[in-house]
PDB file of N, CA and C in Angstrom:
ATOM      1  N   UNK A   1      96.241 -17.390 227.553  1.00  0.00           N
ATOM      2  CA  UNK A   1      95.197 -16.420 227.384  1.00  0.00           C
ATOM      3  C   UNK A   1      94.834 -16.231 225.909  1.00  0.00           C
ATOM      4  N   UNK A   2      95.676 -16.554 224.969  1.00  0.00           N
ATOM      5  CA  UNK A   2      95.599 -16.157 223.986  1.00  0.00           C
ATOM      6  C   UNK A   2      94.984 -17.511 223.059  1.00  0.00           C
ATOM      7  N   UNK A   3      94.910 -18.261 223.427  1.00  0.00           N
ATOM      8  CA  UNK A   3      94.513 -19.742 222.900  1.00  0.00           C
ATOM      9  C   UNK A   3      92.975 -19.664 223.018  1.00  0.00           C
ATOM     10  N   UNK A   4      92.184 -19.648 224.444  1.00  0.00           N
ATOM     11  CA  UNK A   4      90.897 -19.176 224.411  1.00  0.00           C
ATOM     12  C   UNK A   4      90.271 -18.270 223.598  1.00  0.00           C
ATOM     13  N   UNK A   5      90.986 -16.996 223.431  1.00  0.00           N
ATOM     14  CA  UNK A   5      90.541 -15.880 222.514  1.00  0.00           C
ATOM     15  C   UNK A   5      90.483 -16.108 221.075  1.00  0.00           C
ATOM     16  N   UNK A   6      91.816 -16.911 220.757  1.00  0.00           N
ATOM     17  CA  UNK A   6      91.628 -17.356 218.998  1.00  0.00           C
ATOM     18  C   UNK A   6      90.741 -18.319 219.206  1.00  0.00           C
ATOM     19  N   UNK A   7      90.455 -19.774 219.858  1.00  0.00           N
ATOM     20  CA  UNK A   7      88.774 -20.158 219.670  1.00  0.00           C
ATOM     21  C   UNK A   7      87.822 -19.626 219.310  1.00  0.00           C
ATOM     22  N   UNK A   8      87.476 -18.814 220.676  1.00  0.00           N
ATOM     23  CA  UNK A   8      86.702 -17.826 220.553  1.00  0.00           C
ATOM     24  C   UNK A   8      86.367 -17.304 219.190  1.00  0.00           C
ATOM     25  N   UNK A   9      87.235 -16.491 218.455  1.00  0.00           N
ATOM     26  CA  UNK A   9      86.991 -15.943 217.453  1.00  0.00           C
ATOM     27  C   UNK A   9      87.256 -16.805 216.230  1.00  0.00           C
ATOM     28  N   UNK A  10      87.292 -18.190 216.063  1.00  0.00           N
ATOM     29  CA  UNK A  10      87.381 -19.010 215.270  1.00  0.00           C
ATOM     30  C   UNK A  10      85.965 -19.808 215.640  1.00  0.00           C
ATOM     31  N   UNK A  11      85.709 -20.112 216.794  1.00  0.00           N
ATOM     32  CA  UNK A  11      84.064 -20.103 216.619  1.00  0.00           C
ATOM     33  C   UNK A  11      82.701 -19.770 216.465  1.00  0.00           C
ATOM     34  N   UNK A  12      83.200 -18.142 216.507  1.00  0.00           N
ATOM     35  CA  UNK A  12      82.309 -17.523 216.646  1.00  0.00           C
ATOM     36  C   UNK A  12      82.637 -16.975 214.943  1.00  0.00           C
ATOM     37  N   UNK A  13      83.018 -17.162 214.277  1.00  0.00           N
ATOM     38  CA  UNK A  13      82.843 -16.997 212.687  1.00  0.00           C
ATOM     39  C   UNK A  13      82.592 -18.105 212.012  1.00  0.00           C
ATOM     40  N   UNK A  14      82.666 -19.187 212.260  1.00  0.00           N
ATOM     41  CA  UNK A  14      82.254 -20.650 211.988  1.00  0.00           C
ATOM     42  C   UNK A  14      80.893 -20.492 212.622  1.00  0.00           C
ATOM     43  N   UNK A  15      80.204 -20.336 213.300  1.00  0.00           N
ATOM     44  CA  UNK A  15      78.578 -19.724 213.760  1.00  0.00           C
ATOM     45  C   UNK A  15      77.984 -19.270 212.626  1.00  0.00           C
ATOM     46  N   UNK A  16      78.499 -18.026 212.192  1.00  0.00           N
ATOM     47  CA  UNK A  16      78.321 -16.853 211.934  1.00  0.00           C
ATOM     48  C   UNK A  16      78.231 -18.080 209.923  1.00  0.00           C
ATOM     49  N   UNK A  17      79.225 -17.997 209.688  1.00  0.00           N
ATOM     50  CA  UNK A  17      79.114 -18.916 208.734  1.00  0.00           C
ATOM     51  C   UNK A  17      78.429 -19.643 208.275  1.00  0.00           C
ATOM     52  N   UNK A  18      77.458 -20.276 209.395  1.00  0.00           N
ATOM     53  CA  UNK A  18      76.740 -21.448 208.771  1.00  0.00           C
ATOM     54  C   UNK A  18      75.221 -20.745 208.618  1.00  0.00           C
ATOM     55  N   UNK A  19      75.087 -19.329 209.508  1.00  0.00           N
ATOM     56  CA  UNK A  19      74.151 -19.062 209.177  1.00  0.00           C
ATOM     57  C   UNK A  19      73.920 -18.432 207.900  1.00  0.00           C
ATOM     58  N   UNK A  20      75.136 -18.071 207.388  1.00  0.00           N
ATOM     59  CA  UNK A  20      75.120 -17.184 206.569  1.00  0.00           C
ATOM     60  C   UNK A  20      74.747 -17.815 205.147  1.00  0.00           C
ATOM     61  N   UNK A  21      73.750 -17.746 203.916  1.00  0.00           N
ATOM     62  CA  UNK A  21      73.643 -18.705 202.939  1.00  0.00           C
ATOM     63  C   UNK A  21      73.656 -17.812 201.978  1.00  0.00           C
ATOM     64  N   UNK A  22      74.889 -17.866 200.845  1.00  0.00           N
ATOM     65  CA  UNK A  22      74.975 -17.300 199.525  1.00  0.00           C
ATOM     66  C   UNK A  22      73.762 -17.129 198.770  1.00  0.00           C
ATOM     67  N   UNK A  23      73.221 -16.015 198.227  1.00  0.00           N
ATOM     68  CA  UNK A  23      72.614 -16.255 197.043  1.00  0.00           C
ATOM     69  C   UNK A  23      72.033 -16.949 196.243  1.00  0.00           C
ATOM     70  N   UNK A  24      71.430 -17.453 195.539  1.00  0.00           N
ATOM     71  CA  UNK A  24      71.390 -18.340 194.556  1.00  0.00           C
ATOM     72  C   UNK A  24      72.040 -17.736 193.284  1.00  0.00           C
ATOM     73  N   UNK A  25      72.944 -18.597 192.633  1.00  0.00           N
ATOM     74  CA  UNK A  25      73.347 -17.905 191.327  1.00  0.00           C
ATOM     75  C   UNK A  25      72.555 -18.866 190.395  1.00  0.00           C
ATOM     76  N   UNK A  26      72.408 -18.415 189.023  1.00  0.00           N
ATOM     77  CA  UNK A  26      71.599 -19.684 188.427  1.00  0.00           C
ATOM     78  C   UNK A  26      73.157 -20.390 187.860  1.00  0.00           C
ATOM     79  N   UNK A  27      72.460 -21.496 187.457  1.00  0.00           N
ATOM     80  CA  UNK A  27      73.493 -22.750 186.964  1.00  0.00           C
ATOM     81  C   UNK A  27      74.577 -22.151 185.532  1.00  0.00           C
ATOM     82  N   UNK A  28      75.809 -22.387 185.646  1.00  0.00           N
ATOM     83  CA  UNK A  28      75.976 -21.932 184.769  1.00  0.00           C
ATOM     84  C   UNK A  28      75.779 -23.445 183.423  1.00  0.00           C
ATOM     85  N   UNK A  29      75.759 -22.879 182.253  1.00  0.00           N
ATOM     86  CA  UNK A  29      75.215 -23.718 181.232  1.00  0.00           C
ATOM     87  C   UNK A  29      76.061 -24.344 180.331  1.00  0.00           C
ATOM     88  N   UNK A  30      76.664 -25.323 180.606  1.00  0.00           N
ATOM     89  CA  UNK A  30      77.873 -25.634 179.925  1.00  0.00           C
ATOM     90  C   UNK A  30      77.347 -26.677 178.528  1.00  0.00           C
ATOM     91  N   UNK A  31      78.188 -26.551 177.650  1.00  0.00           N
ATOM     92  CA  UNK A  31      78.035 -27.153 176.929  1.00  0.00           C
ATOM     93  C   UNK A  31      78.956 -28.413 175.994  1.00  0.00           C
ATOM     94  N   UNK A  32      78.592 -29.741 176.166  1.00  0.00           N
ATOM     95  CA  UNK A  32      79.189 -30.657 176.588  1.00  0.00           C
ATOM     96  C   UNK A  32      78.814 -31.385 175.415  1.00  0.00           C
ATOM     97  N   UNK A  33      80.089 -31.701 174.332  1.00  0.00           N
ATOM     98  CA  UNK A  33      80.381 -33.175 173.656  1.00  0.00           C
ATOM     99  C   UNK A  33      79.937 -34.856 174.181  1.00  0.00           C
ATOM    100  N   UNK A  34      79.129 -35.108 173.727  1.00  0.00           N
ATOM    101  CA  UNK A  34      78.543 -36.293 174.254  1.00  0.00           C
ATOM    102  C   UNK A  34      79.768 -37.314 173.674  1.00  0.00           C
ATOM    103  N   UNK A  35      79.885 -38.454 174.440  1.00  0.00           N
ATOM    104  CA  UNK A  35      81.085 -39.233 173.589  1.00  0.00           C
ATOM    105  C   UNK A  35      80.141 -40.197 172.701  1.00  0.00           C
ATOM    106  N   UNK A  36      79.151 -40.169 172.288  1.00  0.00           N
ATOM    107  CA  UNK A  36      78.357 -40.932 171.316  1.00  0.00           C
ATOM    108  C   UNK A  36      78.182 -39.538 170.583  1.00  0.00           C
ATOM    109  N   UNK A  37      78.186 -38.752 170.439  1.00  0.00           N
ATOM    110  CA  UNK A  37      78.160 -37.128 168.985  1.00  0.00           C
ATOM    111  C   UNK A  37      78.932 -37.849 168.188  1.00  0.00           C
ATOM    112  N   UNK A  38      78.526 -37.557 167.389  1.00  0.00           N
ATOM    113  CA  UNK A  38      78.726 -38.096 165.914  1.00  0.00           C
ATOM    114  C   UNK A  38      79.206 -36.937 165.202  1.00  0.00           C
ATOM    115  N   UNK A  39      80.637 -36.629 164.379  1.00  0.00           N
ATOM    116  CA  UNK A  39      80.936 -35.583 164.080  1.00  0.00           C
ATOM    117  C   UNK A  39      81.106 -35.456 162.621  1.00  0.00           C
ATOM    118  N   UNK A  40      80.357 -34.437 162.189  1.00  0.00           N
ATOM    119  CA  UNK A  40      80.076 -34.377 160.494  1.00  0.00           C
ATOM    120  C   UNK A  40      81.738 -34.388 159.923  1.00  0.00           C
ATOM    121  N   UNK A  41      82.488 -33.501 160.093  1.00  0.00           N
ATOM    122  CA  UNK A  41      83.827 -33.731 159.200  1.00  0.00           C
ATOM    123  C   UNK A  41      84.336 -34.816 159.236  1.00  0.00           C
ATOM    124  N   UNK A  42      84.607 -35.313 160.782  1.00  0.00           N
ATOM    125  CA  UNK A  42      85.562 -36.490 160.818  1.00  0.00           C
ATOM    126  C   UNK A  42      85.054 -37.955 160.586  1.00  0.00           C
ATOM    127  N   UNK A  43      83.980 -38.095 160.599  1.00  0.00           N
ATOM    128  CA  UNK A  43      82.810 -39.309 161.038  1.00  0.00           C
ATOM    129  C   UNK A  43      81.944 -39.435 159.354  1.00  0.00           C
ATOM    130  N   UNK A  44      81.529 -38.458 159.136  1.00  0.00           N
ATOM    131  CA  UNK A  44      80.777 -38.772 158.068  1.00  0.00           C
ATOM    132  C   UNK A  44      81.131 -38.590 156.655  1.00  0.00           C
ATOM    133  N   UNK A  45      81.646 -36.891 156.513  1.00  0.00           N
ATOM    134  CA  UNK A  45      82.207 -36.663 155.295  1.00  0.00           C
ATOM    135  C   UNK A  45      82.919 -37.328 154.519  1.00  0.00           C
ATOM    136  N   UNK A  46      83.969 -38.477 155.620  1.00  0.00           N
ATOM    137  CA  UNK A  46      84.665 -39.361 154.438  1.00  0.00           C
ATOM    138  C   UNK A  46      83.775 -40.423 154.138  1.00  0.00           C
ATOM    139  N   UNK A  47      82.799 -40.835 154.227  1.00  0.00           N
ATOM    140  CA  UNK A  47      81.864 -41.686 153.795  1.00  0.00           C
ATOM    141  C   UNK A  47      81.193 -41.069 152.377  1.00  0.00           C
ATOM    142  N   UNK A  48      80.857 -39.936 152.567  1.00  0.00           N
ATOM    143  CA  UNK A  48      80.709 -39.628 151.120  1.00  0.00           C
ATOM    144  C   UNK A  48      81.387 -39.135 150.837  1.00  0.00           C
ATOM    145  N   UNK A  49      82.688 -39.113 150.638  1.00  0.00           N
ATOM    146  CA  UNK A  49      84.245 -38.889 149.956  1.00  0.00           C
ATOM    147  C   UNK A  49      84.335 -39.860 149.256  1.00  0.00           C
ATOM    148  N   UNK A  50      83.860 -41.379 149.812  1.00  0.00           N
ATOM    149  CA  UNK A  50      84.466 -42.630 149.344  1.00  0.00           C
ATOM    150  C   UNK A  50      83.496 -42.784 148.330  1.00  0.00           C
ATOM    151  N   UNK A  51      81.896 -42.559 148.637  1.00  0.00           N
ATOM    152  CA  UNK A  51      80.987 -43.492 147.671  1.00  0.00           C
ATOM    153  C   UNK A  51      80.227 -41.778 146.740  1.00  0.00           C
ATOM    154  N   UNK A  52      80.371 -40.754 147.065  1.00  0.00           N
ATOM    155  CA  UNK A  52      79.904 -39.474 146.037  1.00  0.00           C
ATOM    156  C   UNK A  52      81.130 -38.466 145.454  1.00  0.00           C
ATOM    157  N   UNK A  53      82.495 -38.924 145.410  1.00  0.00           N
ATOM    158  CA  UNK A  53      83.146 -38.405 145.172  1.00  0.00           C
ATOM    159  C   UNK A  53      83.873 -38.897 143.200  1.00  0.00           C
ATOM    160  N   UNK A  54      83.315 -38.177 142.461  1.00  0.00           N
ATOM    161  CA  UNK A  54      83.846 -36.623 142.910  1.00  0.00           C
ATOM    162  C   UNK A  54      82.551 -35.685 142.536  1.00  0.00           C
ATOM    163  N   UNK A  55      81.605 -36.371 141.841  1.00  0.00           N
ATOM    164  CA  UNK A  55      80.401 -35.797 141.780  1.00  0.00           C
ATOM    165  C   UNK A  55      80.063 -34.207 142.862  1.00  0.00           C
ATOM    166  N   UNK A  56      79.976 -35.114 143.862  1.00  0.00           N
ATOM    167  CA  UNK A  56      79.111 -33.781 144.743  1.00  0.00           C
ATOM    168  C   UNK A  56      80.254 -32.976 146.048  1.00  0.00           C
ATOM    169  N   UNK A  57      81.746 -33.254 145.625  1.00  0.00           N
ATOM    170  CA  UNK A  57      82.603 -32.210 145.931  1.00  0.00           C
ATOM    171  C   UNK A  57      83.113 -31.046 145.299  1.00  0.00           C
ATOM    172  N   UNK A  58      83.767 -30.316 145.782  1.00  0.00           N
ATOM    173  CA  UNK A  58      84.247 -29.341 145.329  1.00  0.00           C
ATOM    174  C   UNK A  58      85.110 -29.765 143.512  1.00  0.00           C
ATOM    175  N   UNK A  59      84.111 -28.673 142.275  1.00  0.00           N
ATOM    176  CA  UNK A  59      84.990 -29.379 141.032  1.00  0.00           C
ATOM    177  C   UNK A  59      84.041 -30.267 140.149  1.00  0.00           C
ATOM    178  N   UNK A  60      83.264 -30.986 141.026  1.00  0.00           N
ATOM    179  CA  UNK A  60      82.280 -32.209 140.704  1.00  0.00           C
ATOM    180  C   UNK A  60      80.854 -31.140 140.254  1.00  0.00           C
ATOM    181  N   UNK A  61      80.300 -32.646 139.042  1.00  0.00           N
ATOM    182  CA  UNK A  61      79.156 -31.526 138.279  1.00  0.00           C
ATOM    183  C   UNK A  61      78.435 -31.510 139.056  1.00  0.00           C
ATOM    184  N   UNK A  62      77.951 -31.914 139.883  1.00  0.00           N
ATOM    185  CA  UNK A  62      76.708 -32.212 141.549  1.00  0.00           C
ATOM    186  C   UNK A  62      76.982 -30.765 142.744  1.00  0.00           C
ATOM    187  N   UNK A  63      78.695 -30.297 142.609  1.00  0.00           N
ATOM    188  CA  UNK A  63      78.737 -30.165 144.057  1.00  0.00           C
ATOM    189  C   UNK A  63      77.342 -28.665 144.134  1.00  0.00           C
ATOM    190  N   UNK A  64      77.212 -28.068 142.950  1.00  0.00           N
ATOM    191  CA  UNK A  64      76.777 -26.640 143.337  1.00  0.00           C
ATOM    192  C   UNK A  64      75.016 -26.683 143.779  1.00  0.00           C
ATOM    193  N   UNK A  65      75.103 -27.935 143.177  1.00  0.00           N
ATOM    194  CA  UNK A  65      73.219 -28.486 143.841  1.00  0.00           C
ATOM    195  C   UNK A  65      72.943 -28.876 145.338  1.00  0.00           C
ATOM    196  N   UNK A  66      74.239 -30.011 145.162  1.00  0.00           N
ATOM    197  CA  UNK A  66      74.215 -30.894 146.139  1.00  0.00           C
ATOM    198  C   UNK A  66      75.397 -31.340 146.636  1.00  0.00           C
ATOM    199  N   UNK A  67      76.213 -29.946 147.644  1.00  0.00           N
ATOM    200  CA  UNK A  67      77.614 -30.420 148.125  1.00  0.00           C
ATOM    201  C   UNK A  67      77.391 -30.687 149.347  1.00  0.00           C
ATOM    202  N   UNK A  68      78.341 -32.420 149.113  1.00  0.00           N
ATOM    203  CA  UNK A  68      78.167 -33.222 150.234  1.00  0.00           C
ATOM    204  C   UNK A  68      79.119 -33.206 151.188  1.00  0.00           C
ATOM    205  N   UNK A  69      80.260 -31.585 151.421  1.00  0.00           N
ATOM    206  CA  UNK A  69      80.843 -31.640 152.415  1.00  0.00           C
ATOM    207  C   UNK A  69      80.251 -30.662 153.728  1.00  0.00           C
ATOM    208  N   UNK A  70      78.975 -30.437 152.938  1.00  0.00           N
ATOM    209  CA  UNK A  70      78.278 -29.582 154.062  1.00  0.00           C
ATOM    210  C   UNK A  70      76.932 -30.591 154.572  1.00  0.00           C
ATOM    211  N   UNK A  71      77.055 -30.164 155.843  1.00  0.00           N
ATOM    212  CA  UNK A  71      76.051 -31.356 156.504  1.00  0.00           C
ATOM    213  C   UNK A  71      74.434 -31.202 156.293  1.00  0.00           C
ATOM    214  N   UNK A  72      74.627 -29.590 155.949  1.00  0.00           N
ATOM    215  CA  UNK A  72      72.977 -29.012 156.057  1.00  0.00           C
ATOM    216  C   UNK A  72      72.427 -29.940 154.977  1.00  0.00           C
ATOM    217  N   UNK A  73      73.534 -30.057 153.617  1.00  0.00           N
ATOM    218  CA  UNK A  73      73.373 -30.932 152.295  1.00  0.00           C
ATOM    219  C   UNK A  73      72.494 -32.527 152.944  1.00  0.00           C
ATOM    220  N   UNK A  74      72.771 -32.991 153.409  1.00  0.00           N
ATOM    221  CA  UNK A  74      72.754 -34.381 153.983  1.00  0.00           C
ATOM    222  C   UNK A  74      71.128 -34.852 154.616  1.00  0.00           C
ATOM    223  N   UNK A  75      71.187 -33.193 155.707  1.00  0.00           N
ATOM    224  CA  UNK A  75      69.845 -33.534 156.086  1.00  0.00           C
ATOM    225  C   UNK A  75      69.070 -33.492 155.558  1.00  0.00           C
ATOM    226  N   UNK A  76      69.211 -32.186 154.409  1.00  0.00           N
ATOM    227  CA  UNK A  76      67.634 -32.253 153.764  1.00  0.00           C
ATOM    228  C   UNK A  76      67.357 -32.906 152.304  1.00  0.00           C
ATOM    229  N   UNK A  77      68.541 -33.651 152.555  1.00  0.00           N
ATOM    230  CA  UNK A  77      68.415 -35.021 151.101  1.00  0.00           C
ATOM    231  C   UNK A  77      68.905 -36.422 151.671  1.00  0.00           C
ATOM    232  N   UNK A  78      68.477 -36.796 152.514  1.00  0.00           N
ATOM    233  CA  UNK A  78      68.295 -38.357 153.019  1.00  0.00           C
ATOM    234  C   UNK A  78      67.809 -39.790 152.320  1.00  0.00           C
ATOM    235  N   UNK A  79      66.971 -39.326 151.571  1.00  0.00           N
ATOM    236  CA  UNK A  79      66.412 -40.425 150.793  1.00  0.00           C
ATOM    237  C   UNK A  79      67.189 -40.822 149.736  1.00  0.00           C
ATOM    238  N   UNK A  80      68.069 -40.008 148.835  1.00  0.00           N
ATOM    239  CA  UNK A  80      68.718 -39.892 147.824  1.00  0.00           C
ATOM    240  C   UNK A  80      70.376 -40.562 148.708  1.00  0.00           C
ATOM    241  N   UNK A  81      70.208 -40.273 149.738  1.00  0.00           N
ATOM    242  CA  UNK A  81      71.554 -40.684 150.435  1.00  0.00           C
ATOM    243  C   UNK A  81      71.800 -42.485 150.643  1.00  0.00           C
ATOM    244  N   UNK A  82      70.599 -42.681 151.272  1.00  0.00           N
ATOM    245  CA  UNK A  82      70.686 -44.284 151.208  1.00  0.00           C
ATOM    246  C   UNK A  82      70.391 -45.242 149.925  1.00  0.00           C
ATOM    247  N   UNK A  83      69.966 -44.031 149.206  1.00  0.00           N
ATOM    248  CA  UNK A  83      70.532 -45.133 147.592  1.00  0.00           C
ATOM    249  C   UNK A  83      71.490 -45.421 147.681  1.00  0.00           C
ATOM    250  N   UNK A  84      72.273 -44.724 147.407  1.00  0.00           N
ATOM    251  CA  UNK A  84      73.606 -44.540 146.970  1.00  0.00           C
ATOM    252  C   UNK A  84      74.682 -45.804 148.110  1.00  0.00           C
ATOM    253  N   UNK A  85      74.222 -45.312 149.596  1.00  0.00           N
ATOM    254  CA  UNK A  85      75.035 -45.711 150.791  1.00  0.00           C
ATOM    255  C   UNK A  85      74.068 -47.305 151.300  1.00  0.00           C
ATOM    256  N   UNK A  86      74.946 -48.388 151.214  1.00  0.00           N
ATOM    257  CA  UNK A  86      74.486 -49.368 151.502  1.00  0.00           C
ATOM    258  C   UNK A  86      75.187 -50.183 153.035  1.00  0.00           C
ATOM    259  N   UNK A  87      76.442 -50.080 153.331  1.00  0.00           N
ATOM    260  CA  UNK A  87      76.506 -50.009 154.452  1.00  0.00           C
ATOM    261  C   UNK A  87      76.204 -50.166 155.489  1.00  0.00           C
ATOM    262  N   UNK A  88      76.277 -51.089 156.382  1.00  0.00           N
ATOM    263  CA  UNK A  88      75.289 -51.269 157.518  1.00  0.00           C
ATOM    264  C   UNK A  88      76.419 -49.983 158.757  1.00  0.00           C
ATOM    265  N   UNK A  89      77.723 -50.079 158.934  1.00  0.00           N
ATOM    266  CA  UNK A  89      77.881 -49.118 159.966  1.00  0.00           C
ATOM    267  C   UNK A  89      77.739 -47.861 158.881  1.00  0.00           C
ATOM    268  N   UNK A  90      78.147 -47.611 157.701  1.00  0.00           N
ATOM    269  CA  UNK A  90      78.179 -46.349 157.192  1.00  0.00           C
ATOM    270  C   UNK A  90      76.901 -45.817 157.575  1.00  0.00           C
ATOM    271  N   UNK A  91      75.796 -46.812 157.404  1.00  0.00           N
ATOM    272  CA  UNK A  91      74.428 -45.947 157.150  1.00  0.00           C
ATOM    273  C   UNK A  91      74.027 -46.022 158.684  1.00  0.00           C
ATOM    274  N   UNK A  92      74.353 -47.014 159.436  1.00  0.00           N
ATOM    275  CA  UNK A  92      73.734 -46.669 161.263  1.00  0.00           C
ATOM    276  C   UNK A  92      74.570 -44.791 161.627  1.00  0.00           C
ATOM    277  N   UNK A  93      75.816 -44.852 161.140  1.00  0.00           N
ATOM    278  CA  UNK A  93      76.629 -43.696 161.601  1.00  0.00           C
ATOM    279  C   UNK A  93      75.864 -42.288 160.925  1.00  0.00           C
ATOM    280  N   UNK A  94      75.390 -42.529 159.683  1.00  0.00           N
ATOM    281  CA  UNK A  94      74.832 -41.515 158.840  1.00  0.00           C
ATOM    282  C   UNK A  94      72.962 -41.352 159.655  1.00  0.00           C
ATOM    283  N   UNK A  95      72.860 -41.889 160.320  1.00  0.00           N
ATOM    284  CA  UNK A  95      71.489 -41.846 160.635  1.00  0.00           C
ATOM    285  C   UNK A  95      71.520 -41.445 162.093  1.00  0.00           C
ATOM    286  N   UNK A  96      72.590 -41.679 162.655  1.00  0.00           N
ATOM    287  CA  UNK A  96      73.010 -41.439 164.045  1.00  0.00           C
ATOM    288  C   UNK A  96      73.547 -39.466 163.705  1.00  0.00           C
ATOM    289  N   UNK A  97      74.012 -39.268 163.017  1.00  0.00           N
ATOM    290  CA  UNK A  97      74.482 -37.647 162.567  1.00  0.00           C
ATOM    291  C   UNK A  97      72.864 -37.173 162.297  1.00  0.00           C
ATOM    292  N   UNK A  98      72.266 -37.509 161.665  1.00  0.00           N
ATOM    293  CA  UNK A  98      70.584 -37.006 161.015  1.00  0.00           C
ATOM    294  C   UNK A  98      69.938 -36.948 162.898  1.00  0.00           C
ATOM    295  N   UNK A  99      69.514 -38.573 163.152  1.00  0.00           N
ATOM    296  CA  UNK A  99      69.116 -38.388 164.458  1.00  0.00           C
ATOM    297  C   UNK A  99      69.806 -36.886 165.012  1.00  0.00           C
ATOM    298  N   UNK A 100      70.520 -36.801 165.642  1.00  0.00           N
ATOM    299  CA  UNK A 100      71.314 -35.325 166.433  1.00  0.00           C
ATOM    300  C   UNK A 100      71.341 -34.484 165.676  1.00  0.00           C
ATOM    301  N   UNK A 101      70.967 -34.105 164.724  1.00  0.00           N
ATOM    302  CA  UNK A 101      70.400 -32.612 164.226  1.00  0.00           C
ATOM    303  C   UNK A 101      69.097 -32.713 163.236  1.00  0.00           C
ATOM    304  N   UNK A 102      67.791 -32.835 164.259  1.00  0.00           N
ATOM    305  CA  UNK A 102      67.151 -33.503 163.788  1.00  0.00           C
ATOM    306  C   UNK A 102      66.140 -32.546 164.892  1.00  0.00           C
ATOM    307  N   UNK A 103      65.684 -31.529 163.640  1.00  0.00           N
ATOM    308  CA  UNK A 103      65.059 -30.160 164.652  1.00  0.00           C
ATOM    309  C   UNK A 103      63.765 -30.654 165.249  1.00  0.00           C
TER     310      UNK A 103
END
């Protein structure tokens, strides 16, 4: 007797269930590291560590114009950058960082 009745009430909420449709919530918005991001400290900065140092670091007569451990430095002096950087991956990697923050 008791086998019919738990059906019963195991099908009749499985019914009940499918009619039933949540809400819409909106999407939540995640925000996601591309594995091609190109990352200013680790990726670029030692590139001009190697070829503007010590000039435009911390100490250097350049850095208070033009310090090249900040990235904002980089974007809005590009032209002055590939003098200097001859490089075929240095400068694809340095143009790949510009591309992605590149309002």
């Amino acid at each position: 007797m008791r086998a019919p009745l738990i059906l019963f009430v195991c099908g009749s909420c499985l019914l009940l269930l499918q009619r039933y449709t949540a809400p819409e919530t909106p999407a939540i918005k995640m925000v996601v590291q591309r594995s091609d991001t190109v990352n200013f400290k680790t990726q670029v900065e030692p590139i001009f560590e190697k070829h503007c140092n010590p000039c435009h670091f911390p100490g250097g007569k350049m850095y208070e114009k033009l310090p090249f451990d900040k990235g904002e430095t980089i974007i809005d002096h590009q032209a002055g950058i590939f003098r200097r950087i001859k490089g075929d991956d240095e400068v694809r990697l340095i143009k790949q960082y510009l591309e992605q923050n590149r309002d």
